[in-house]
Protein backbone atom coordinates (compact mmCIF):
# COMPACT_ATOMS: atom_id res chain seq x y z
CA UNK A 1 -23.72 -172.33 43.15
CA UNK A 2 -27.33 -172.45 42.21
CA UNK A 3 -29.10 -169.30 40.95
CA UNK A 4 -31.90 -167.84 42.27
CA UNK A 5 -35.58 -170.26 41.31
CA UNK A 6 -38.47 -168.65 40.83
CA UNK A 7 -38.50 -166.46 44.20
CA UNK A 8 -42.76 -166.29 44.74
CA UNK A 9 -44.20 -163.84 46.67
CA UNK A 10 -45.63 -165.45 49.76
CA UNK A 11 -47.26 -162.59 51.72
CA UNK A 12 -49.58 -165.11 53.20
CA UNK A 13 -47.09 -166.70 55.26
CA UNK A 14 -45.90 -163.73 56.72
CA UNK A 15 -49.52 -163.13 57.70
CA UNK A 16 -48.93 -166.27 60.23
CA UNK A 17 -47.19 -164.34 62.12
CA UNK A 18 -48.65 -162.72 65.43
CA UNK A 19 -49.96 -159.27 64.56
CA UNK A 20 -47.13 -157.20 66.92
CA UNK A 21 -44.32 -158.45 65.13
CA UNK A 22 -45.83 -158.73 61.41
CA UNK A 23 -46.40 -155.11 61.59
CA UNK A 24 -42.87 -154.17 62.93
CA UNK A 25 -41.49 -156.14 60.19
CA UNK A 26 -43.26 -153.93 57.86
CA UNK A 27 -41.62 -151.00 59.42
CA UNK A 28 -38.42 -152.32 59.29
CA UNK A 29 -38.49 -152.91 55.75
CA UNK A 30 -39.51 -149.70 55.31
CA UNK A 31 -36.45 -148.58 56.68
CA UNK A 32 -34.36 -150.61 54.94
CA UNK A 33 -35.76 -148.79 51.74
CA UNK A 34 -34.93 -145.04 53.32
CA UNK A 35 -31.45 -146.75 54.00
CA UNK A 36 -30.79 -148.66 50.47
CA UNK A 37 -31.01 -151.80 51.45
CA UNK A 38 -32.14 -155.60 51.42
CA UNK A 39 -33.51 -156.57 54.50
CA UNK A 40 -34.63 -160.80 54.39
CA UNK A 41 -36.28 -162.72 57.48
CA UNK A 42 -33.95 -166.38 57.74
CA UNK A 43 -33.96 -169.30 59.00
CA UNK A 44 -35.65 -171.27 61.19
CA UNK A 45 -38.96 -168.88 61.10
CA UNK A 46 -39.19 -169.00 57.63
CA UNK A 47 -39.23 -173.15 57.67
CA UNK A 48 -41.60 -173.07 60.55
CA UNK A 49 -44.11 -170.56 58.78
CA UNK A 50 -43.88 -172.87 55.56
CA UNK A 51 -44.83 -176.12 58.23
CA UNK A 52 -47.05 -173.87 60.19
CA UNK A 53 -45.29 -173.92 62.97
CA UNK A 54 -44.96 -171.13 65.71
CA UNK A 55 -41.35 -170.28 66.08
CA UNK A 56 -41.40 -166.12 66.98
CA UNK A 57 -37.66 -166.17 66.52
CA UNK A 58 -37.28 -162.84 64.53
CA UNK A 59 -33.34 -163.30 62.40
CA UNK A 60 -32.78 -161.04 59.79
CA UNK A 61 -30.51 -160.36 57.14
CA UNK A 62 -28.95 -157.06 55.62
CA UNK A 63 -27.39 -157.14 52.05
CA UNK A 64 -25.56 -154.03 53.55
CA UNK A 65 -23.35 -153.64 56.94
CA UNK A 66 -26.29 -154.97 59.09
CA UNK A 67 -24.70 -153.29 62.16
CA UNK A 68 -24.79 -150.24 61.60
CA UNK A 69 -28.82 -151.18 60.20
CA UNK A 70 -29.32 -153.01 63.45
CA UNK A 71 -27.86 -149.11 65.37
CA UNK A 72 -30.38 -147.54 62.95
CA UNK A 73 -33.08 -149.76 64.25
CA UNK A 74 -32.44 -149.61 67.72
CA UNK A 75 -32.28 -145.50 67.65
CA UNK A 76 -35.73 -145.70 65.78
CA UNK A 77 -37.42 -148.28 68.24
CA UNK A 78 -35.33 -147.55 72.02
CA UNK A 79 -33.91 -151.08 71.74
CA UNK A 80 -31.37 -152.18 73.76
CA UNK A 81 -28.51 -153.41 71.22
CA UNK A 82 -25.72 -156.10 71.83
CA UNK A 83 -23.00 -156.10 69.22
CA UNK A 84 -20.79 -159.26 67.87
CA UNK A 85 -18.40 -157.66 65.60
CA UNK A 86 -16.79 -161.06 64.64
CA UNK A 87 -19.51 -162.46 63.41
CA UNK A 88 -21.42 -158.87 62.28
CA UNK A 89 -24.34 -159.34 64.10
CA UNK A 90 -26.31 -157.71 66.04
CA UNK A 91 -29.00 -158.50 69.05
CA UNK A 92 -31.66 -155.82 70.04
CA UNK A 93 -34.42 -156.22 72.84
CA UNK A 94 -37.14 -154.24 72.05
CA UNK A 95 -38.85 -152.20 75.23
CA UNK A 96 -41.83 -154.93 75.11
CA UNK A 97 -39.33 -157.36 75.64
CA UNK A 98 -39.10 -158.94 71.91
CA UNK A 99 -35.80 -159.72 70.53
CA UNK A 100 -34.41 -159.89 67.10
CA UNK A 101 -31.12 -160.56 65.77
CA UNK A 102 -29.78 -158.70 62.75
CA UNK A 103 -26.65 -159.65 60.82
CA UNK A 104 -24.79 -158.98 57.81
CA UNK A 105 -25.23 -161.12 54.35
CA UNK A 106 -22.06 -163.10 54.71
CA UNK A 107 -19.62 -166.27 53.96
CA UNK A 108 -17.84 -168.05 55.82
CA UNK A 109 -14.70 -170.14 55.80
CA UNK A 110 -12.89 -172.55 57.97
CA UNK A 111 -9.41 -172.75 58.69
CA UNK A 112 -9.59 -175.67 60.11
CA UNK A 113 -12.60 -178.30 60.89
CA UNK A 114 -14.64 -177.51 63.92
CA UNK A 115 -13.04 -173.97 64.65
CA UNK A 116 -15.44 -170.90 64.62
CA UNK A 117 -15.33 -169.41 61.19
CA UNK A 118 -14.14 -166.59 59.44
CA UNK A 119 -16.75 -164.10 57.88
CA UNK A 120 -16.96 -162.00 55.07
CA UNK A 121 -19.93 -159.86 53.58
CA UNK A 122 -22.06 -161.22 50.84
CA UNK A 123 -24.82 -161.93 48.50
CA UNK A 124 -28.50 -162.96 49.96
CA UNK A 125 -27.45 -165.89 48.24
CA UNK A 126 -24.48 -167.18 49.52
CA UNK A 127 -25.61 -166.28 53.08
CA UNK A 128 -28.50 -169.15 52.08
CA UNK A 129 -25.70 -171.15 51.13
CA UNK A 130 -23.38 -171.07 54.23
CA UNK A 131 -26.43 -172.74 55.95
CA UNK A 132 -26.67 -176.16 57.73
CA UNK A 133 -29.22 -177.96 55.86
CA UNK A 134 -31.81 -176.74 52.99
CA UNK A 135 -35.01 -176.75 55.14
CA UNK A 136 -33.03 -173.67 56.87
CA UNK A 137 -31.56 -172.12 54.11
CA UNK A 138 -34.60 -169.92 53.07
CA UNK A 139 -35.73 -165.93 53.26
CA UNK A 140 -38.43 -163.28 52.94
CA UNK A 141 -37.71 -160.14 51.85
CA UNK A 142 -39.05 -157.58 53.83
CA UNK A 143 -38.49 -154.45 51.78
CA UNK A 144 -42.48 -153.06 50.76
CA UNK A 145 -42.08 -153.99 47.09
CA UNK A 146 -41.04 -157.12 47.81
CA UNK A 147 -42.89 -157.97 51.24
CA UNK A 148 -43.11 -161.83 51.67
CA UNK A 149 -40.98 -162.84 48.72
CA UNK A 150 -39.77 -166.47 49.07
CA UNK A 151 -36.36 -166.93 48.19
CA UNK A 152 -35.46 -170.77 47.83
CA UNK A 153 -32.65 -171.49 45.72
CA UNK A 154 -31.61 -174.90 46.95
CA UNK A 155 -34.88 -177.12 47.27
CA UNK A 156 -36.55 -175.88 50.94
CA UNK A 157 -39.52 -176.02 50.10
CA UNK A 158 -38.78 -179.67 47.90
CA UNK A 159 -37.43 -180.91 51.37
CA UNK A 160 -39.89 -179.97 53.80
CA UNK A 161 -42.48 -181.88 51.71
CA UNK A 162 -40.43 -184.89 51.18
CA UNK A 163 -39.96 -184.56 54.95
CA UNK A 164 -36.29 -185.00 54.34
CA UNK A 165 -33.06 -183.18 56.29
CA UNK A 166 -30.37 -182.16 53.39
CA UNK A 167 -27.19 -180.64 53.42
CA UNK A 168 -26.23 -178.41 50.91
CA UNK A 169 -22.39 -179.53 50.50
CA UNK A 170 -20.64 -182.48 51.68
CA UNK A 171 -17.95 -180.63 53.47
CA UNK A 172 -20.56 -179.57 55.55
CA UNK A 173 -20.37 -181.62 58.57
CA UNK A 174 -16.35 -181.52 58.44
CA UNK A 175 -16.61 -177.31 58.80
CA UNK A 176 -19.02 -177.44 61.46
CA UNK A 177 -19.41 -180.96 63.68
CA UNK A 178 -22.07 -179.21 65.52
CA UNK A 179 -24.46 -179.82 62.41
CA UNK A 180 -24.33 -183.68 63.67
CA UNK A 181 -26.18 -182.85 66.30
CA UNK A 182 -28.53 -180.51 64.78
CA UNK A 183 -29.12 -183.31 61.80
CA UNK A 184 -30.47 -185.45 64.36
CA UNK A 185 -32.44 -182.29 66.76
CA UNK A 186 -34.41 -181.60 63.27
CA UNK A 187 -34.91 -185.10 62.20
CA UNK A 188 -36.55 -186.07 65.44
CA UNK A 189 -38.43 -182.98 66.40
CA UNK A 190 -40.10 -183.40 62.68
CA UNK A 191 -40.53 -186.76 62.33
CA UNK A 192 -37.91 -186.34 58.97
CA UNK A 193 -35.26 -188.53 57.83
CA UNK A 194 -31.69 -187.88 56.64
CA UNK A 195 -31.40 -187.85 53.35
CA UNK A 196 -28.66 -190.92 52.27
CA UNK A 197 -25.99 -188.84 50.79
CA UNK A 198 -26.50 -186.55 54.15
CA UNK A 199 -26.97 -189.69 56.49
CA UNK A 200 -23.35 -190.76 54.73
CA UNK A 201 -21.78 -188.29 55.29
CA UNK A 202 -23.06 -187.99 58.51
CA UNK A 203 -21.70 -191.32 59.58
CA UNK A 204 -18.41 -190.43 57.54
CA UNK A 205 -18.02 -187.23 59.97
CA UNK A 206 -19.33 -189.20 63.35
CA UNK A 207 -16.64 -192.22 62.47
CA UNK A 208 -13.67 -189.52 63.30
CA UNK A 209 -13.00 -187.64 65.82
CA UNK A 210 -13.98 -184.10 64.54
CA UNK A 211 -16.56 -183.99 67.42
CA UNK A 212 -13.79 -184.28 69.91
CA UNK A 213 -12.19 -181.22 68.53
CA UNK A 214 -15.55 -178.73 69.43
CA UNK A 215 -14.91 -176.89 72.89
CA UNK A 216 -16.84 -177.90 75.75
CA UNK A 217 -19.16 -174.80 75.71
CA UNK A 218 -19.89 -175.27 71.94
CA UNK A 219 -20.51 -179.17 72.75
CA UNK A 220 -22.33 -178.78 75.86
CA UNK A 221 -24.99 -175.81 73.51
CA UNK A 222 -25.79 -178.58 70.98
CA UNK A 223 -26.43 -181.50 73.41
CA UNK A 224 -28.84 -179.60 76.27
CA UNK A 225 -30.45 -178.34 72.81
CA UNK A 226 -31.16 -181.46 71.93
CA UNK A 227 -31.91 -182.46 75.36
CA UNK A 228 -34.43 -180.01 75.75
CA UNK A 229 -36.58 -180.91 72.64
CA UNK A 230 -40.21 -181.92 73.38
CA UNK A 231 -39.18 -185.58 73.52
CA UNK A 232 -35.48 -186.54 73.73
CA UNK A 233 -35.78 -189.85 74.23
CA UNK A 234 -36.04 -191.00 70.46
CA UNK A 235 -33.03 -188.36 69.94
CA UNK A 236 -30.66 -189.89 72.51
CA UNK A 237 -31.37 -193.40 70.86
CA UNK A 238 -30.25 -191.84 67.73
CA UNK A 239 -26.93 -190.62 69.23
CA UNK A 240 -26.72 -194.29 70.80
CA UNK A 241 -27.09 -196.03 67.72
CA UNK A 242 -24.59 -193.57 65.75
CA UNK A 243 -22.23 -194.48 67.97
CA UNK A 244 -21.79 -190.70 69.21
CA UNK A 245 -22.46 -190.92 72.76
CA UNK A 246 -18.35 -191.61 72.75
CA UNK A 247 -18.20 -187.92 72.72
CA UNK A 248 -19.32 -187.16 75.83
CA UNK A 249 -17.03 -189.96 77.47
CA UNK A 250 -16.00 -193.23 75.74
CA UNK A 251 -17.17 -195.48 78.72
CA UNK A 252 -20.73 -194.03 78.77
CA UNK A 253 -23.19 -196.32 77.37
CA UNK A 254 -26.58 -196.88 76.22
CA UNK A 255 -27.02 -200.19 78.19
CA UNK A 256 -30.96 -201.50 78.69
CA UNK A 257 -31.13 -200.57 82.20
CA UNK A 258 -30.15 -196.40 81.44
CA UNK A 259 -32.39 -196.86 78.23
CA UNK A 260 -35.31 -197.62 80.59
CA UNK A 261 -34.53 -194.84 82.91
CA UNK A 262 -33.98 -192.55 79.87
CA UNK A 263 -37.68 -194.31 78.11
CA UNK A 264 -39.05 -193.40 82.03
CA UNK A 265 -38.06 -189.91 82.76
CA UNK A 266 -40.71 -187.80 80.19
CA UNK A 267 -43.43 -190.24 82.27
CA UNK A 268 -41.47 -188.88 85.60
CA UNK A 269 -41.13 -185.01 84.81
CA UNK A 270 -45.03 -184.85 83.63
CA UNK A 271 -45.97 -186.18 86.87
CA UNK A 272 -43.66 -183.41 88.60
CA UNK A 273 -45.29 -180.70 86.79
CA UNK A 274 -48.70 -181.82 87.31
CA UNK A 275 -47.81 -182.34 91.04
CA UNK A 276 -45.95 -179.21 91.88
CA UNK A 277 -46.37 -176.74 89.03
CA UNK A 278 -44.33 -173.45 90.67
CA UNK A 279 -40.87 -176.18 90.28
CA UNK A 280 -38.73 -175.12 87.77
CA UNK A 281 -37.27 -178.34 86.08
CA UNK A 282 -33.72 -178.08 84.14
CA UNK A 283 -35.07 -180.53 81.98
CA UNK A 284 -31.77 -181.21 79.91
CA UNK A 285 -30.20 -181.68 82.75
CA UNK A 286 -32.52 -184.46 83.71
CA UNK A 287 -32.02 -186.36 80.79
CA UNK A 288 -28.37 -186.16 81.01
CA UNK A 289 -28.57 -187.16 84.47
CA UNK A 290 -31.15 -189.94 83.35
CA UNK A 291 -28.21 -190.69 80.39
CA UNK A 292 -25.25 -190.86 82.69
CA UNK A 293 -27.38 -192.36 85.89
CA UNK A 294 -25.36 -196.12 85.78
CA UNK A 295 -21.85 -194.45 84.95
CA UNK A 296 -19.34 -194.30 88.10
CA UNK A 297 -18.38 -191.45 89.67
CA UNK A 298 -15.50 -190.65 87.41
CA UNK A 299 -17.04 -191.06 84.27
CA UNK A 300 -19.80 -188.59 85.05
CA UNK A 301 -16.65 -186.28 86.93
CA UNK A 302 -15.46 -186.56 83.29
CA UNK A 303 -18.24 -185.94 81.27
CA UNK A 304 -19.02 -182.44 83.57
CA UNK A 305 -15.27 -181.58 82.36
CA UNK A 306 -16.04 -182.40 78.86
CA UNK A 307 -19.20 -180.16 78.90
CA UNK A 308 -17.90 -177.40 80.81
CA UNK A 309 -20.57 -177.65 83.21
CA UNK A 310 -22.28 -174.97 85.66
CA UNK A 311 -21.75 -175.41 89.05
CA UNK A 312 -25.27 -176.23 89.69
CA UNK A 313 -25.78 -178.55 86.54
CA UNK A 314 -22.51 -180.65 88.40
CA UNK A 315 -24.26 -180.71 91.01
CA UNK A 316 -27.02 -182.54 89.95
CA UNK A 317 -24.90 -184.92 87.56
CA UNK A 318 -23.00 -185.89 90.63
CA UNK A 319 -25.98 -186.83 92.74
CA UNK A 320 -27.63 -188.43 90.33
CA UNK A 321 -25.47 -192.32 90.83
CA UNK A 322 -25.46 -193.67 94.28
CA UNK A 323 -27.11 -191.15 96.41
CA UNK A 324 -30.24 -191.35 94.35
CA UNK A 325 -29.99 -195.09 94.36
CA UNK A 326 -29.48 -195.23 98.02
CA UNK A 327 -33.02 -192.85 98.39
CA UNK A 328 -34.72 -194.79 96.31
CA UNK A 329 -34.02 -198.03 98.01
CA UNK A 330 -35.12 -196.60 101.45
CA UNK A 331 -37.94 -194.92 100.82
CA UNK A 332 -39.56 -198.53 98.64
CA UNK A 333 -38.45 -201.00 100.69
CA UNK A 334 -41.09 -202.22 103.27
CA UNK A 335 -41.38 -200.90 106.84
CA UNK A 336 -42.08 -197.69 107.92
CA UNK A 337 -40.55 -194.65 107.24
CA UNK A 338 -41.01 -191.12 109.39
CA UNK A 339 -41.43 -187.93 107.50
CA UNK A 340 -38.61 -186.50 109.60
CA UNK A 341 -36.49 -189.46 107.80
CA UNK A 342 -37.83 -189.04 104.17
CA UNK A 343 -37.16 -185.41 104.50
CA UNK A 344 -33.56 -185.94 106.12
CA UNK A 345 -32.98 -188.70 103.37
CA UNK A 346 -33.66 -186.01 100.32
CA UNK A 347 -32.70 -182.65 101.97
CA UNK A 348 -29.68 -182.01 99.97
CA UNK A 349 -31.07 -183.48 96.76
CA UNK A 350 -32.57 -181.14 93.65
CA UNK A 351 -35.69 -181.32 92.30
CA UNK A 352 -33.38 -182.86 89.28
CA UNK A 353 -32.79 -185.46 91.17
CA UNK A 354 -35.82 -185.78 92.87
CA UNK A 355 -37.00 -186.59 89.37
CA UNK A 356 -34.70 -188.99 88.41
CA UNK A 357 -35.44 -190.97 91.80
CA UNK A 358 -38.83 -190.92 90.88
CA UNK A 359 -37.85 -192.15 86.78
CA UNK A 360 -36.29 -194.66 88.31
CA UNK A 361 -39.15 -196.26 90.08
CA UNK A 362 -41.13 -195.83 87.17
CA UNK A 363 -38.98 -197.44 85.21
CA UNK A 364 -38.88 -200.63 87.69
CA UNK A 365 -43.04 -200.60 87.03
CA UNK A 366 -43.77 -201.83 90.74
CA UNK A 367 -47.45 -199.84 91.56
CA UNK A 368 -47.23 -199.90 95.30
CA UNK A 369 -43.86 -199.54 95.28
CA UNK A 370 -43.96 -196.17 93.16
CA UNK A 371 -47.53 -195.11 94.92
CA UNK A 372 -45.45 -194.85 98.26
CA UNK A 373 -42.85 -193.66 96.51
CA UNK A 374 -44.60 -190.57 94.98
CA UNK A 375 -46.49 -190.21 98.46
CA UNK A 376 -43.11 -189.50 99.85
CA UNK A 377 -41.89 -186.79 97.20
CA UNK A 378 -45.54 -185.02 97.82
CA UNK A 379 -44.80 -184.93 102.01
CA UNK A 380 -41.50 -183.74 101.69
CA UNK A 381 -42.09 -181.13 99.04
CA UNK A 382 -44.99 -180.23 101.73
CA UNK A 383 -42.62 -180.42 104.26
CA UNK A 384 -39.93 -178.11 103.58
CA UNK A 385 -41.90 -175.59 104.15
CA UNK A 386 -41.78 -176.14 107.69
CA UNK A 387 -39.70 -174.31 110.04
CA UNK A 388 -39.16 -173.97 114.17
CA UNK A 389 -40.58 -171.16 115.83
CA UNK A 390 -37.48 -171.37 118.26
CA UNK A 391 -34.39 -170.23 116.87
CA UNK A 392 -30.52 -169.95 117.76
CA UNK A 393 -30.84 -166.71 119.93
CA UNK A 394 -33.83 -168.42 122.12
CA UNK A 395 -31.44 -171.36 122.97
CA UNK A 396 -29.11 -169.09 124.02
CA UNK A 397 -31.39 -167.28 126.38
CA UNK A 398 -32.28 -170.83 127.84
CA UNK A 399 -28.82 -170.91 129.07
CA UNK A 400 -27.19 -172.85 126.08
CA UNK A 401 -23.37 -171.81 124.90
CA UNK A 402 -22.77 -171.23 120.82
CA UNK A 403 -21.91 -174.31 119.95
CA UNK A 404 -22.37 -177.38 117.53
CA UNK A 405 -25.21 -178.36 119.91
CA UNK A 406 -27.87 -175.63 118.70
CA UNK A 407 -27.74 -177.61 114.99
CA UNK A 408 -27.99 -180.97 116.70
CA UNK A 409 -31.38 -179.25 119.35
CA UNK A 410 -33.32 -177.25 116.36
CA UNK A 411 -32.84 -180.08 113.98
CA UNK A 412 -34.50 -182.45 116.92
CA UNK A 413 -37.30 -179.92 117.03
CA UNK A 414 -37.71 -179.67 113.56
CA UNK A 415 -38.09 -183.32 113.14
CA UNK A 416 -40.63 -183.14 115.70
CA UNK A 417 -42.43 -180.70 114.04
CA UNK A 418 -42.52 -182.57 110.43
CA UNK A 419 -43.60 -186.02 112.30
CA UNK A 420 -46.30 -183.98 114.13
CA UNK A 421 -45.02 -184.90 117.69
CA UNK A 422 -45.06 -180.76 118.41
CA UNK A 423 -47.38 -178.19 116.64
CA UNK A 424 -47.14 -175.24 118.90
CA UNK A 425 -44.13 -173.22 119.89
CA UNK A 426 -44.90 -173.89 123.46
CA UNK A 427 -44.22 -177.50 122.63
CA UNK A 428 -41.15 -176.80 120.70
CA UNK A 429 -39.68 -174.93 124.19
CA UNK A 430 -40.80 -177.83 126.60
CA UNK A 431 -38.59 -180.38 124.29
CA UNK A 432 -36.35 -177.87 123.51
CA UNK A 433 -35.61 -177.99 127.93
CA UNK A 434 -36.21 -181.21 127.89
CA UNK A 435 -33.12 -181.64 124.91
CA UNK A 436 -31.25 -179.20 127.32
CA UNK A 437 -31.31 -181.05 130.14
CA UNK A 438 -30.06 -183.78 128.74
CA UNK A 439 -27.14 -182.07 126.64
CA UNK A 440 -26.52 -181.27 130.63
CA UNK A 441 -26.10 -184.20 131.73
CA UNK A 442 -24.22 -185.24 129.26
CA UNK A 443 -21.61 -182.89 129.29
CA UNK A 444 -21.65 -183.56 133.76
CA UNK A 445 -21.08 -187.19 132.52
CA UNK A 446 -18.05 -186.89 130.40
């Protein structure tokens, strides 16, 4: 193992941070001196602060038992504290709502490739060392006579100026398979590239089936992270041309047509913000929908298995084939088309899938076509807002039994309502007797 280089004191980075949590790191380290002990910020903050980054994410480090640190913390500060003795760490949420996870230095080991690991308390330094990749295997030291120390003692700081991902052992990707995925998150969110011994071994780890071993939870974590970058669509390529979209089913492909959709859908979702900013967009989900949007049914049945799926993320993978397809050809084909229809034709559809509709036609690059289409998606966001006036109990005061017949009447008058024909609640009352009448005669009929 390498030995400590040159640790420099970097105060000025710290100084980055946002004023609120520079000064409670100051007080923590404070108390990690009345406690004798190391306290070090990690990770992923301490990369972003060298690349000037924001990333708030507050991990720290105890060369100690950084539980029973994190308890001491929470007492001192009124955080609530959440407690993973397996891994000895610790999550508090401070009153103002910040959050901070504190662990124990530690190793780890592996029983077996792609299992959760096996910890054991350590140095600062072979905590560092246990890391994914160099450019994350870096701390501060936040005790007062050493505030803002850098500790680097395998080439960070080398790699984030050679722009370059790095792993710091070649079993790396065989312990943890979920490092595959983070290889590529980190190369494309920074524009990096892999360096070849990690890009080998990469492709060495990729070629089996270690992936295949992760459980769907732990699978289904690294791929909506990745999803969910600022632009996925360069990352999903990646996956394509490693060959690791196999993992999520072997029949799902990168074929032109889903790369278009896939190339379409951050054009799609920034139109969908613009146009209706209170919509909350799963945007992971989108691409994955986007991803999977030419698989069959049982393929994308099978890949919601495989990723252990919510109920309402299955959802929208399973209306994102033919229904959306069958949507999108109605409402761009020529002729015309009533609200009442274009709302009945997306009721049941997310705004998920509303997006992908709309990815589609952007990916088909017709103008008038995707004009109409988009003037369709802005009346029926409009028009679910609309409701009768009349409801079950004033049927049944016209005389009407419970029945199936009081969907079938309110839906006619909602209709009405969304293609204008009625506007008042008196109107919705004279078609609501007129709709009566005729359920009447109807029934005298039969």
């Amino acid at each position: 193992m390498c030995a400590m280089k040159n640790p420099v004191r970097q105060t000025v980075l710290l100084n980055r941070l946002p004023v609120r949590q520079l000064h409670l790191l100051r007080q923590i380290g404070r108390l990690a001196d009345e406690r004798y002990v190391s306290v070090y910020l990690v990770g992923g903050v301490v990369r972003d602060l060298l690349l000037k980054r924001e990333n708030w994410d507050l991990d720290l480090t105890v060369e100690g038992n950084g539980i029973a640190f994190a308890r001491q913390v929470a007492d001192r500060y009124g955080a609530g504290l959440a407690v993973f003795e397996r891994f000895a760490t610790a999550r508090l949420t401070f009153p103002d709502g910040l959050k901070m996870d504190i662990a124990t230095t530690r190793r780890e080991s592996y029983a077996q490739p792609a299992v959760l690991p096996t910890v054991q308390p350590a140095s600062i330094e072979e905590d560092l060392y246990r890391r994914d990749f160099t450019i994350n295997a870096m701390a501060m030291q936040l005790n007062p006579g050493q505030f803002g120390r850098l500790l680097d003692a395998y080439g960070g700081q080398r790699d984030l100026r050679a722009r370059t991902i790095r792993v710091l052992h070649a079993g790396s990707f065989q312990d943890d398979p979920t490092r595959i995925f983070r290889a590529i998150r980190f190369e494309q969110r920074f524009g990096f590239r892999l360096e070849r011994t990690t890009l080998r071994l990469l492709a060495q780890a990729a070629s089996t089936n270690l992936i295949q071993q992760l459980s769907g939870p732990r699978l289904q974590n690294e791929i909506l992270l990745l999803f969910a970058e600022h632009d996925p669509v360069r990352a999903i390529a990646r996956l394509a041309q490693l060959k690791l979209l196999r993992f999520l089913h072997r029949r799902l492909c990168y074929t032109k047509t889903v790369k278009r959709v896939v190339t379409a859908a951050p054009k799609a979702l920034a139109w969908w913000a613009r146009r209706f900013q209170d919509s909350v967009i799963d945007r992971p989900i989108v691409y994955l929908m986007a991803l999977s949007s030419e698989s069959s049914p049982d393929v994308v049945a099978a890949m919601i298995r495989r990723l252990a799926l919510s109920r309402v993320q299955a959802e929208n993978m399973s209306a994102g084939g033919s229904r959306v397809d069958r949507a999108l050809k109605r409402l761009t084909n020529k002729g015309t088309v009533r609200p009442s229809q274009v709302y009945r034709l997306l009721a049941d559809l997310s705004d998920e899938a509303l997006v992908l509709l709309l990815a589609k036609q952007v990916d088909m690059k017709r103008g008038v076509r995707l004009s109409l289409l988009k003037r369709h998606l802005v009346a029926y966001v409009k028009n679910k807002a609309v409701k009768t006036a009349l409801t079950g109990r004033d049927l049944q005061a016209m005389g009407l039994q419970p029945g199936p017949q009081y969907k079938t009447i309110l839906g006619k008058l909602l209709d009405a309502r969304i293609d204008g024909m009625i506007t008042t609640e008196a109107d919705e009352r004279a078609l609501a007797h007129r709709l009566l009448k005729k359920a009447v005669l109807v029934v005298r009929e039969k």
